[in-house]
C-alpha atoms as a PDB file:
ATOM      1  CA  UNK A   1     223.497 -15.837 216.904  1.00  0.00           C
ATOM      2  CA  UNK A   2     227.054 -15.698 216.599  1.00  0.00           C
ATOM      3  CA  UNK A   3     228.377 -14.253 213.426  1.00  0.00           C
ATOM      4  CA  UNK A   4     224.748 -14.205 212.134  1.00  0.00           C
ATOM      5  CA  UNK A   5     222.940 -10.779 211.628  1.00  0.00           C
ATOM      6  CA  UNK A   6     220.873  -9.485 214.612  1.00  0.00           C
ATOM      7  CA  UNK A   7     218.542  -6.970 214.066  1.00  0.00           C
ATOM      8  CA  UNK A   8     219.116  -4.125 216.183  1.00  0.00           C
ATOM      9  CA  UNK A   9     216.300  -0.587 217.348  1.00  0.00           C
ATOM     10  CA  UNK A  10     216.984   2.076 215.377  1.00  0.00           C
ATOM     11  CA  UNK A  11     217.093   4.047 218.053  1.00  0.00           C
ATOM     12  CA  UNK A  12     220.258   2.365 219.977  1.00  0.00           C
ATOM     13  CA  UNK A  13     222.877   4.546 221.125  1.00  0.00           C
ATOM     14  CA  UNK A  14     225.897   2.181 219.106  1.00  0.00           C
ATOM     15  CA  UNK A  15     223.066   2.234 215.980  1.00  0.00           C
ATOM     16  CA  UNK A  16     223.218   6.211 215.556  1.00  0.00           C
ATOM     17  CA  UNK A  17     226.809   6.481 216.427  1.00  0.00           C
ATOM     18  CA  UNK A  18     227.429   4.459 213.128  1.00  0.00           C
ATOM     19  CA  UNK A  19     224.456   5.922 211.873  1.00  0.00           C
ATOM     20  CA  UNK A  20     226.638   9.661 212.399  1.00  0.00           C
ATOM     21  CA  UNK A  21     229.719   8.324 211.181  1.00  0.00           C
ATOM     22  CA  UNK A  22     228.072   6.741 207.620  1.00  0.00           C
ATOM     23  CA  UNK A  23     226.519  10.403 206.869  1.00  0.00           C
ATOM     24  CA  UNK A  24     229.722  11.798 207.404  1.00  0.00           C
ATOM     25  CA  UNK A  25     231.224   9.493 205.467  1.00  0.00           C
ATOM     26  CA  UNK A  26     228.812   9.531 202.785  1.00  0.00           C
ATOM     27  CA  UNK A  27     229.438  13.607 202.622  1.00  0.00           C
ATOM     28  CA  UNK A  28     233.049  13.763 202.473  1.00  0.00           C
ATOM     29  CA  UNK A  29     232.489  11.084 199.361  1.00  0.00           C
ATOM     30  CA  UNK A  30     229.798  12.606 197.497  1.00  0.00           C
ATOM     31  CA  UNK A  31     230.244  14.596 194.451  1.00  0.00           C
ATOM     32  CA  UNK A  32     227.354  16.499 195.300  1.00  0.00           C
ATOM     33  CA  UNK A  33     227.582  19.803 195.938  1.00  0.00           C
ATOM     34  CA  UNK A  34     225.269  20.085 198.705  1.00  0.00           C
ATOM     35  CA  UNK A  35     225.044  18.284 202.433  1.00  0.00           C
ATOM     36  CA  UNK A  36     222.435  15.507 202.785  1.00  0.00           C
ATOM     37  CA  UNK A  37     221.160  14.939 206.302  1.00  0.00           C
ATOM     38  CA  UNK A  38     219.723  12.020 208.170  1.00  0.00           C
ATOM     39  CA  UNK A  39     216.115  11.804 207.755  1.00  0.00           C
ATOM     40  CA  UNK A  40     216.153   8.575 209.765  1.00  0.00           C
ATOM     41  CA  UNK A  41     217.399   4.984 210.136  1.00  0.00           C
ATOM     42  CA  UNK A  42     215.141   2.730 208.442  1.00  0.00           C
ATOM     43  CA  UNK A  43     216.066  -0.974 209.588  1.00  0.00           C
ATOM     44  CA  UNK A  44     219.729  -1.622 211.707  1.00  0.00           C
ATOM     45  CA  UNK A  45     221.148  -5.168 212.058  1.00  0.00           C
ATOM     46  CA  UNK A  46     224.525  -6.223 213.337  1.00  0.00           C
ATOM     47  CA  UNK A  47     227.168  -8.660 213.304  1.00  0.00           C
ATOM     48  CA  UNK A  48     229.489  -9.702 215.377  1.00  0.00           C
ATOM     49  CA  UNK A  49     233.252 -10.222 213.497  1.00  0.00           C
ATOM     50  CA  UNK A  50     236.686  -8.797 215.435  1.00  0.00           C
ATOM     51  CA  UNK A  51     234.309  -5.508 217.023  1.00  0.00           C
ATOM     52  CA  UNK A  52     230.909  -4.588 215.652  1.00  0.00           C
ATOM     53  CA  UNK A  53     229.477  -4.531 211.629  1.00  0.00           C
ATOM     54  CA  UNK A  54     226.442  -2.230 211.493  1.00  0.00           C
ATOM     55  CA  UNK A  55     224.207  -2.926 208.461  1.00  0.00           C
ATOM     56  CA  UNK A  56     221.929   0.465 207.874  1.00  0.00           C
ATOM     57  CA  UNK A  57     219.384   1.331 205.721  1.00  0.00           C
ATOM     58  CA  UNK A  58     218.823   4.750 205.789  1.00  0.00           C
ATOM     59  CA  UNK A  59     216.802   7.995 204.258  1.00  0.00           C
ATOM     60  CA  UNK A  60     218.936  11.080 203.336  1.00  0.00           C
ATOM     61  CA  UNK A  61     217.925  14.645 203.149  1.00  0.00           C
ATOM     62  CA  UNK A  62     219.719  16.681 200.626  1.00  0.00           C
ATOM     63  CA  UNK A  63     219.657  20.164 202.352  1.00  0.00           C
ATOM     64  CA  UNK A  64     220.976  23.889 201.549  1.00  0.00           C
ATOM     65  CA  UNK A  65     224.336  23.837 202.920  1.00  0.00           C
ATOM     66  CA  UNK A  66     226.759  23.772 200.282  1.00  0.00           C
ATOM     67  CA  UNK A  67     229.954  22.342 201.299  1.00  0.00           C
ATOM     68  CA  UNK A  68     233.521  24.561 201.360  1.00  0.00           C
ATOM     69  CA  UNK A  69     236.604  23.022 200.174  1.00  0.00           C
ATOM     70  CA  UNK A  70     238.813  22.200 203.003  1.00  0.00           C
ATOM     71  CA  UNK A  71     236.171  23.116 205.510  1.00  0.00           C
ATOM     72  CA  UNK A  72     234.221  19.489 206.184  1.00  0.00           C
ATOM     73  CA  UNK A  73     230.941  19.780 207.842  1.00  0.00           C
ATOM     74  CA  UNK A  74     230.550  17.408 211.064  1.00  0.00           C
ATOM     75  CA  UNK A  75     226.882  15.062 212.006  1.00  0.00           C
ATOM     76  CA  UNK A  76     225.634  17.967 213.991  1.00  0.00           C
ATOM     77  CA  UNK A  77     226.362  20.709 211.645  1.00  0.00           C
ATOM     78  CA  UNK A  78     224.686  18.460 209.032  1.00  0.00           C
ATOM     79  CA  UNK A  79     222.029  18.183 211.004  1.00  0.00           C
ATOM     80  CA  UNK A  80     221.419  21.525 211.517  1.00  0.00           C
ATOM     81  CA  UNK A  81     221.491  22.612 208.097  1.00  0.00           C
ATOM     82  CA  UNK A  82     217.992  23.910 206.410  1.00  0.00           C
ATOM     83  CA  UNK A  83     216.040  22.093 203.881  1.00  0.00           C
ATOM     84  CA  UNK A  84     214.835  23.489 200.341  1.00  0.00           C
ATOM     85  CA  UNK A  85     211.146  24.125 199.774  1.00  0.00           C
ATOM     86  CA  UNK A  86     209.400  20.834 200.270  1.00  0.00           C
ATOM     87  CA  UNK A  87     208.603  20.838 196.606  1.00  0.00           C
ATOM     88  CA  UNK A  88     212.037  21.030 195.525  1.00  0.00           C
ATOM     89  CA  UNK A  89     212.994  18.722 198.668  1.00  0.00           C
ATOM     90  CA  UNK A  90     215.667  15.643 197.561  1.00  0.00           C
ATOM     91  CA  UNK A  91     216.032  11.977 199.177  1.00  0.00           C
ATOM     92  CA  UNK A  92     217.847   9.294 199.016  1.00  0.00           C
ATOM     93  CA  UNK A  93     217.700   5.535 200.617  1.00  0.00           C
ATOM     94  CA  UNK A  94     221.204   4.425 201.170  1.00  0.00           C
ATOM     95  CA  UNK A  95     222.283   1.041 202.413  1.00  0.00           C
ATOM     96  CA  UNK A  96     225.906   1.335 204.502  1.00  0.00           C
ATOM     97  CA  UNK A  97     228.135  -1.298 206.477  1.00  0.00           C
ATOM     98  CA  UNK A  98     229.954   0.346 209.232  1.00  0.00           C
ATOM     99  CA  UNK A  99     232.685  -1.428 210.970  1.00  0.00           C
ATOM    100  CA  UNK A 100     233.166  -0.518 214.686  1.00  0.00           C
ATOM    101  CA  UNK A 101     236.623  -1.858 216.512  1.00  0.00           C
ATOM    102  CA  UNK A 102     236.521   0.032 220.172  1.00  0.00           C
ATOM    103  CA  UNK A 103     239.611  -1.257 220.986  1.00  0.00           C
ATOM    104  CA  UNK A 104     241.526   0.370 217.818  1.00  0.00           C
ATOM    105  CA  UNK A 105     241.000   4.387 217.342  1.00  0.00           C
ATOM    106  CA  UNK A 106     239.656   2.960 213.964  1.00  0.00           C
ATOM    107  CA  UNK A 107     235.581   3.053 212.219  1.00  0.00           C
ATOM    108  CA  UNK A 108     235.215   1.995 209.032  1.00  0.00           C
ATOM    109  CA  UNK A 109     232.433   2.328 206.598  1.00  0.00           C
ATOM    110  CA  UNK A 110     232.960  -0.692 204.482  1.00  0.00           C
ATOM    111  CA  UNK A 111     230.010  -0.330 201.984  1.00  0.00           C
END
């Protein structure tokens, strides 16, 4: 459908590129103290307007790497970090819209 939502597998190469970029994103913006990780993607649909809108729904880890001023953690570091006790263990659902132009060096998480 053009300019209508399509959903998209969760497990698409473009899907956890944005997927990477939004926890990033969502890191450097957080007040929190502490990394949260991807647990996974939940539901992915996309739009087609000037490049690619990714519309994610996803479940966050909050883990034990605490972040260092000046010193931002990348996806795979993220990912790597360990998580609490599972009885201590944090999550979080987040929705994001991220906003893919290839042809610009430019990603945007809009939401």
């Amino acid at each position: 459908i053009p300019g209508g939502l399509s959903p998209r597998d969760v497990t698409d190469p473009d899907v956890q590129e944005a997927a990477a970029f939004a926890v990033e994103k969502y890191n450097a913006g957080s007040k929190n103290d502490y990394y949260f990780k991807e647990r996974r993607v939940v539901e992915a649909q996309s739009q087609v307007v000037s490049g690619v809108k990714y519309y994610l729904m996803m479940e966050l880890l909050k883990t034990t790497c605490k972040k260092t001023v000046g010193r931002p953690k990348g996806y795979q570091e993220i990912q790597n970090c360990n998580l609490p006790p599972e009885n201590q263990q944090e999550e979080i659902t987040c929705r994001f819209e991220v906003w893919s132009r290839p042809w610009l060096p430019s990603t945007s998480l809009t939401k």
